[in-house]
C-alpha atoms as a PDB file:
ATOM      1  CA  UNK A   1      -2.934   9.897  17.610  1.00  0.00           C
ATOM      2  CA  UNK A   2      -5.431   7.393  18.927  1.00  0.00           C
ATOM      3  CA  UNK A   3      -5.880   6.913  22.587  1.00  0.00           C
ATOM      4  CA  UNK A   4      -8.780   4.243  21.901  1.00  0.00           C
ATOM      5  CA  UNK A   5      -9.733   1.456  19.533  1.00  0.00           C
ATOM      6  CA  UNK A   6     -13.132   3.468  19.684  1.00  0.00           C
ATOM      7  CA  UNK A   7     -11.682   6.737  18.948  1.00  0.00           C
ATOM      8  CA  UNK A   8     -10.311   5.356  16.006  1.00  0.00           C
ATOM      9  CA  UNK A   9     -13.882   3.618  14.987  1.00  0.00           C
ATOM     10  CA  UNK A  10     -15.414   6.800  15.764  1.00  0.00           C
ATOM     11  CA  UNK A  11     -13.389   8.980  12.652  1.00  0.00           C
ATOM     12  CA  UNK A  12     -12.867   5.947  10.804  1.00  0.00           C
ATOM     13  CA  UNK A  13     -16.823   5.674  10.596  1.00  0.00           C
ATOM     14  CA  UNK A  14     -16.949   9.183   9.508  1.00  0.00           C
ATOM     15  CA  UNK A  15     -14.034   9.504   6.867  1.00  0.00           C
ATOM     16  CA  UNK A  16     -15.210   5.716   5.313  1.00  0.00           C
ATOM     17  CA  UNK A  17     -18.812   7.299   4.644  1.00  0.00           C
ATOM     18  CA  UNK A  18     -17.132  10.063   2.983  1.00  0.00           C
ATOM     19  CA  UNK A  19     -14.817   8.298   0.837  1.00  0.00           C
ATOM     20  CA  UNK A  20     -18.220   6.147   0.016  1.00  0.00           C
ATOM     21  CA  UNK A  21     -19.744   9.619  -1.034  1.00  0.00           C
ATOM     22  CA  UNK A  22     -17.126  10.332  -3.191  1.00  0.00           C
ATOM     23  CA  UNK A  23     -16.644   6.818  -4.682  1.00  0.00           C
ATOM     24  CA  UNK A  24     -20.355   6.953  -5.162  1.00  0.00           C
ATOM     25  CA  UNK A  25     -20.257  10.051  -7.481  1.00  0.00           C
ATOM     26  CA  UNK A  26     -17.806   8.553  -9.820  1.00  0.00           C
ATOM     27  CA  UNK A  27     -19.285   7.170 -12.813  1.00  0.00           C
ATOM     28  CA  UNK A  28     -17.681   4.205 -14.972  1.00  0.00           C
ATOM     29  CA  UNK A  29     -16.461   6.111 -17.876  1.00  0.00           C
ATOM     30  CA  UNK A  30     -14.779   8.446 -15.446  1.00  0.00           C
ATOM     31  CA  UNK A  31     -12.308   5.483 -13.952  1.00  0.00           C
ATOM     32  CA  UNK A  32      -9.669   6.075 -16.893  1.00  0.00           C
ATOM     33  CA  UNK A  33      -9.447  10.135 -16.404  1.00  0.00           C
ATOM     34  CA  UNK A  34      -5.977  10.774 -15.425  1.00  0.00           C
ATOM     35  CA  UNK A  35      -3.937  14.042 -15.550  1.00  0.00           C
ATOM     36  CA  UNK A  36      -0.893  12.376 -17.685  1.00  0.00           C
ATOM     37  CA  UNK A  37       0.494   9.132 -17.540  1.00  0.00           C
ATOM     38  CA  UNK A  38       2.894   8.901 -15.194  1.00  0.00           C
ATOM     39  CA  UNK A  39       0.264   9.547 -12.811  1.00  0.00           C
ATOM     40  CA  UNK A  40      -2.724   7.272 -11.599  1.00  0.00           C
ATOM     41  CA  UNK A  41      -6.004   6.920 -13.335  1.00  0.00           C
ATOM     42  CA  UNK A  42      -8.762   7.847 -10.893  1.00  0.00           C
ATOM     43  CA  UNK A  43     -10.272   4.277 -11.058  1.00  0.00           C
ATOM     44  CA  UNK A  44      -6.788   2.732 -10.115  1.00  0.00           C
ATOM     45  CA  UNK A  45      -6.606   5.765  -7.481  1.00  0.00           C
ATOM     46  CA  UNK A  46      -9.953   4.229  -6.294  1.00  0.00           C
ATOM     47  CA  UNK A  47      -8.606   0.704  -6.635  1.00  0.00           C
ATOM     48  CA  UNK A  48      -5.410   1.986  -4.630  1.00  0.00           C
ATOM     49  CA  UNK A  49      -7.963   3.421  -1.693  1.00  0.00           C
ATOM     50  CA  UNK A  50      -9.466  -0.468  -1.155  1.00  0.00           C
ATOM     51  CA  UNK A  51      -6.094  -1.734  -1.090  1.00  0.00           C
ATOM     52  CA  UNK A  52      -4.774   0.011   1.951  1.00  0.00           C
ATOM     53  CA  UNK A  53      -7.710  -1.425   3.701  1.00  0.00           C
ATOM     54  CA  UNK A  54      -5.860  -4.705   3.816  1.00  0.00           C
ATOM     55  CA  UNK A  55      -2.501  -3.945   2.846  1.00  0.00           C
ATOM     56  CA  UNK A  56      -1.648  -1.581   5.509  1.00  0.00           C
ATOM     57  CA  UNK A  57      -4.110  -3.333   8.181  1.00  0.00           C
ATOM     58  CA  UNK A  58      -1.831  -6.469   7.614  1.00  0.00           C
ATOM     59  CA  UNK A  59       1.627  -4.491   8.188  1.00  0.00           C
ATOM     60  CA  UNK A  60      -0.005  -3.542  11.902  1.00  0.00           C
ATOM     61  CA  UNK A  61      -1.058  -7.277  12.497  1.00  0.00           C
ATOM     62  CA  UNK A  62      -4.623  -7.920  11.672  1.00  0.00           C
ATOM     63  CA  UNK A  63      -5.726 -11.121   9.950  1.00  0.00           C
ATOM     64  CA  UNK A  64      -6.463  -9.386   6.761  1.00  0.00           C
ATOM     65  CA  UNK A  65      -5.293 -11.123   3.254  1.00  0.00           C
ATOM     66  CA  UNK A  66      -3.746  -8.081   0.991  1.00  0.00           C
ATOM     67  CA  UNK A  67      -5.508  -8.118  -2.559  1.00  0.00           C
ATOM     68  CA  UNK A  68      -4.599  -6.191  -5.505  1.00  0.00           C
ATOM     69  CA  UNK A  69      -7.510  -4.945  -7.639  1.00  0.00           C
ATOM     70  CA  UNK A  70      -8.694  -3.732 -10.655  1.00  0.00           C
ATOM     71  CA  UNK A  71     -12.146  -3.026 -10.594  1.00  0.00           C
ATOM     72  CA  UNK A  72     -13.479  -1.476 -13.514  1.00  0.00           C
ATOM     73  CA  UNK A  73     -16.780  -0.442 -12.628  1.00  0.00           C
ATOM     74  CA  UNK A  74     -18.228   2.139  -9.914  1.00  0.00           C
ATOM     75  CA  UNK A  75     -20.303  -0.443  -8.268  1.00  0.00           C
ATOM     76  CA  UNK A  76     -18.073  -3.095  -7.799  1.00  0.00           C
ATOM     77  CA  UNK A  77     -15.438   0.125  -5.666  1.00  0.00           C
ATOM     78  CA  UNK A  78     -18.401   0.878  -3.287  1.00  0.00           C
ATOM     79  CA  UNK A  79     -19.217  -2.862  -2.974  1.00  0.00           C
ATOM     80  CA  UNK A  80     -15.827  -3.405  -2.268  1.00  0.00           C
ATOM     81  CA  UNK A  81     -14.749  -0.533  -0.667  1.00  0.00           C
ATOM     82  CA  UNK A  82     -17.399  -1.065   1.847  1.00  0.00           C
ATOM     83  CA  UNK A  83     -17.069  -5.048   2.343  1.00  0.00           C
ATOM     84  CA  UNK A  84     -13.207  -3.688   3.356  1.00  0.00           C
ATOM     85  CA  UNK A  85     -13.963  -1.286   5.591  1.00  0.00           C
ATOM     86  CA  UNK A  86     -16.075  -3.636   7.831  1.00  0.00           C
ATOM     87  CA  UNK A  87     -13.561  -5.831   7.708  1.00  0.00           C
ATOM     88  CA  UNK A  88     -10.814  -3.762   8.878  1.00  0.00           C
ATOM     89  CA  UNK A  89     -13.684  -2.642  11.918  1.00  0.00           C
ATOM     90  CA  UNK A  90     -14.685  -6.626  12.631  1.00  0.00           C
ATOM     91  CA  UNK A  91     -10.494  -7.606  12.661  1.00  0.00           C
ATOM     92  CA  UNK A  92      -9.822  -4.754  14.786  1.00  0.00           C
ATOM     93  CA  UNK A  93     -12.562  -5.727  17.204  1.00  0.00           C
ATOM     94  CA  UNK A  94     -11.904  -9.385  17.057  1.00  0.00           C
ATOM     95  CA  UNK A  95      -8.393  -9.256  17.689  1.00  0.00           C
ATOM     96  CA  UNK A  96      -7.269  -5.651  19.328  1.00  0.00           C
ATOM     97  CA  UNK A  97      -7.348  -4.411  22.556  1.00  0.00           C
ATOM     98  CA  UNK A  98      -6.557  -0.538  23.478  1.00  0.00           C
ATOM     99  CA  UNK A  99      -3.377  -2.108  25.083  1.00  0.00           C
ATOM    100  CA  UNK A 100      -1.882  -2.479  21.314  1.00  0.00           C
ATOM    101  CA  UNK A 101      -2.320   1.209  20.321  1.00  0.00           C
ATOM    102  CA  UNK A 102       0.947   1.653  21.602  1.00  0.00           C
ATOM    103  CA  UNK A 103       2.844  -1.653  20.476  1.00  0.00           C
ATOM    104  CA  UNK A 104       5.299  -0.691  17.529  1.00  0.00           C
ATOM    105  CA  UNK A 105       5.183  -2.137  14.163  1.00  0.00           C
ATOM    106  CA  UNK A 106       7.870  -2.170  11.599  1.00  0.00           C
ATOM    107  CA  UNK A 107       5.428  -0.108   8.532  1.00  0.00           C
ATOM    108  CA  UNK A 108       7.722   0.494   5.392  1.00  0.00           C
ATOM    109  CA  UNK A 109      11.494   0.295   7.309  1.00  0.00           C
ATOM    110  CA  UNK A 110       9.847   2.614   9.768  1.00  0.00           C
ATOM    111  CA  UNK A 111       8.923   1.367  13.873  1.00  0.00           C
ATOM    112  CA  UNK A 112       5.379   3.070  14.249  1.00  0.00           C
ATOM    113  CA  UNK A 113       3.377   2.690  17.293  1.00  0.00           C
ATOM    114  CA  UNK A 114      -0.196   1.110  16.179  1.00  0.00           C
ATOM    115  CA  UNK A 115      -1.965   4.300  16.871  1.00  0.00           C
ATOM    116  CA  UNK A 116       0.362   6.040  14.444  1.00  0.00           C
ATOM    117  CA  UNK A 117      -0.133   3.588  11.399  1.00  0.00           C
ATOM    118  CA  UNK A 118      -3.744   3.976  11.888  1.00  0.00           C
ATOM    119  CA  UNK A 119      -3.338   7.513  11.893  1.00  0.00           C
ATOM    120  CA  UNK A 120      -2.077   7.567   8.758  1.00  0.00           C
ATOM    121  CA  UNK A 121      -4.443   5.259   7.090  1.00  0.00           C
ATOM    122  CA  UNK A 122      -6.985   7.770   7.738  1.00  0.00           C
ATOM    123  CA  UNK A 123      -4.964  10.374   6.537  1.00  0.00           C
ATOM    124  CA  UNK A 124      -3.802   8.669   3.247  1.00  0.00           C
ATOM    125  CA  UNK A 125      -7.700   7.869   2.643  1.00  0.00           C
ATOM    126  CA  UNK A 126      -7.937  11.513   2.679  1.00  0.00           C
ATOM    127  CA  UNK A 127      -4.846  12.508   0.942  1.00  0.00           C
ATOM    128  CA  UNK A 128      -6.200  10.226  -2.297  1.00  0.00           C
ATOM    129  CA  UNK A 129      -9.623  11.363  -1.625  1.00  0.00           C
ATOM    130  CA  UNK A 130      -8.016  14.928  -2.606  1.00  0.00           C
ATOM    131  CA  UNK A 131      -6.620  13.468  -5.304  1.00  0.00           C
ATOM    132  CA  UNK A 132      -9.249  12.486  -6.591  1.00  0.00           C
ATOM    133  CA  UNK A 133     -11.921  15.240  -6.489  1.00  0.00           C
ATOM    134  CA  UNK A 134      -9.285  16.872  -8.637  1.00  0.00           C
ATOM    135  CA  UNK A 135     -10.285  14.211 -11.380  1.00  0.00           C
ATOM    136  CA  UNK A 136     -13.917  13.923 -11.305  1.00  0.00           C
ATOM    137  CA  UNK A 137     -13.926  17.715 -11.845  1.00  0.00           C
ATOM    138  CA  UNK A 138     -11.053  17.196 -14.817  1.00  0.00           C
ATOM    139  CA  UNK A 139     -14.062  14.527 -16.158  1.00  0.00           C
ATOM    140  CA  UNK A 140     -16.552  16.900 -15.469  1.00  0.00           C
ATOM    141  CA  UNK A 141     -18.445  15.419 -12.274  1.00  0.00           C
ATOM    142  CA  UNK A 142     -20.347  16.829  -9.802  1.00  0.00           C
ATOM    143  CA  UNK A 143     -17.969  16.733  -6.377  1.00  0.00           C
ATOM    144  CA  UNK A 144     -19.776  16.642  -2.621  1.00  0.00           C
ATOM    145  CA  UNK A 145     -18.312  18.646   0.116  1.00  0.00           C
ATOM    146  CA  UNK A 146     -16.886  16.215   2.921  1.00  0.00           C
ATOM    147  CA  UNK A 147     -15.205  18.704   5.592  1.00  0.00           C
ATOM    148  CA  UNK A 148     -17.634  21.799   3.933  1.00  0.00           C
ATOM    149  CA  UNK A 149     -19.819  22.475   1.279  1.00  0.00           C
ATOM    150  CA  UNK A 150     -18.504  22.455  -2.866  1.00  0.00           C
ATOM    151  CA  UNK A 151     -18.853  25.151  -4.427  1.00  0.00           C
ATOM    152  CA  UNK A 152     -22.355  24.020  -6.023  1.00  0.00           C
ATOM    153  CA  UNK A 153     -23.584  22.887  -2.552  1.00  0.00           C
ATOM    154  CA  UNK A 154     -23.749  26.519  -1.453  1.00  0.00           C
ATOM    155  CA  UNK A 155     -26.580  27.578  -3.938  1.00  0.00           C
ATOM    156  CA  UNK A 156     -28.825  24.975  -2.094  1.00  0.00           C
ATOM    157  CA  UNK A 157     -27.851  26.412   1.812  1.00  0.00           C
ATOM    158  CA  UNK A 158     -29.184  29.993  -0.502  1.00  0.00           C
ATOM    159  CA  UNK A 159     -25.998  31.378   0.187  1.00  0.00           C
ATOM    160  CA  UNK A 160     -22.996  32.549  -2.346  1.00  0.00           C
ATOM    161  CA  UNK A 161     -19.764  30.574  -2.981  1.00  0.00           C
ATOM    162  CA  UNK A 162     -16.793  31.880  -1.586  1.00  0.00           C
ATOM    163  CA  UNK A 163     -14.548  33.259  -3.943  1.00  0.00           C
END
């Protein structure tokens, strides 16, 4: 829970550079890899990820038009993904105060205070972000630690992996 607009800015600066990082190591023939097909393609989980910067931004009350994308290459997700984030950070500082952190909003038939719902946009970036480093080793890329280091990280700190 956020007691401060610049709480939130402060993790939200943090957990957008790492999904960045991990956008960044995807490569364009890696955007179709999915585990089956009832499940999403990690370039439409990628697509999904940019989304929620407007679509769940909007439920809470910012002046943010919802898109819904399709990107196909790896470029035009951090260009985008990027161009969103500092727009969710230039709405909230145009138009919030710390005063609406604890307004409610009605987010999917739910009343959640504003805090809350940005809460959990931080936490769904990281649930998909999970998601998706599940992927780009399933296409066989190279994934970068965000909380600690992956597994081929530790070679370069000349220590062993963990088991």
């Amino acid at each position: 829970m956020f007691h401060t607009l610049a709480e939130f800015k402060r993790i939200w600066g943090f957990e957008s550079a790492a999904t960045i990082t991990i956008l960044e190591c995807l490569t364009d023939d890696s955007l179709p890899t999915m585990i089956d097909a009832e499940h999403r393609s990690l370039g439409r989980l990628a697509n999904h990820l940019i989304e929620t910067l407007t679509e769940m931004p909007k439920r809470m009350g910012l002046p943010l038009e919802e898109e819904f994308l399709a990107h196909t290459t790896t470029a035009a997700l951090v260009a985008d993904y990027r161009a969103k984030s500092d727009a969710l950070i230039a709405a909230i500082d145009a138009t919030w105060t710390d005063a609406v952190l604890s307004e409610m909003r009605d987010m999917y038939g739910e009343q959640w205070t504003v805090s809350d719902a940005l809460q959990s946009l931080v936490m769904h970036q990281c649930h998909h972000r999970g998601q998706m480093t599940v992927l780009m080793r399933q296409a066989g890329l190279q994934v970068t630690g965000i909380y600690g280091p992956a597994k081929h990280e530790w070679v370069h700190m000349n220590m062993q992996p963990l088991p």
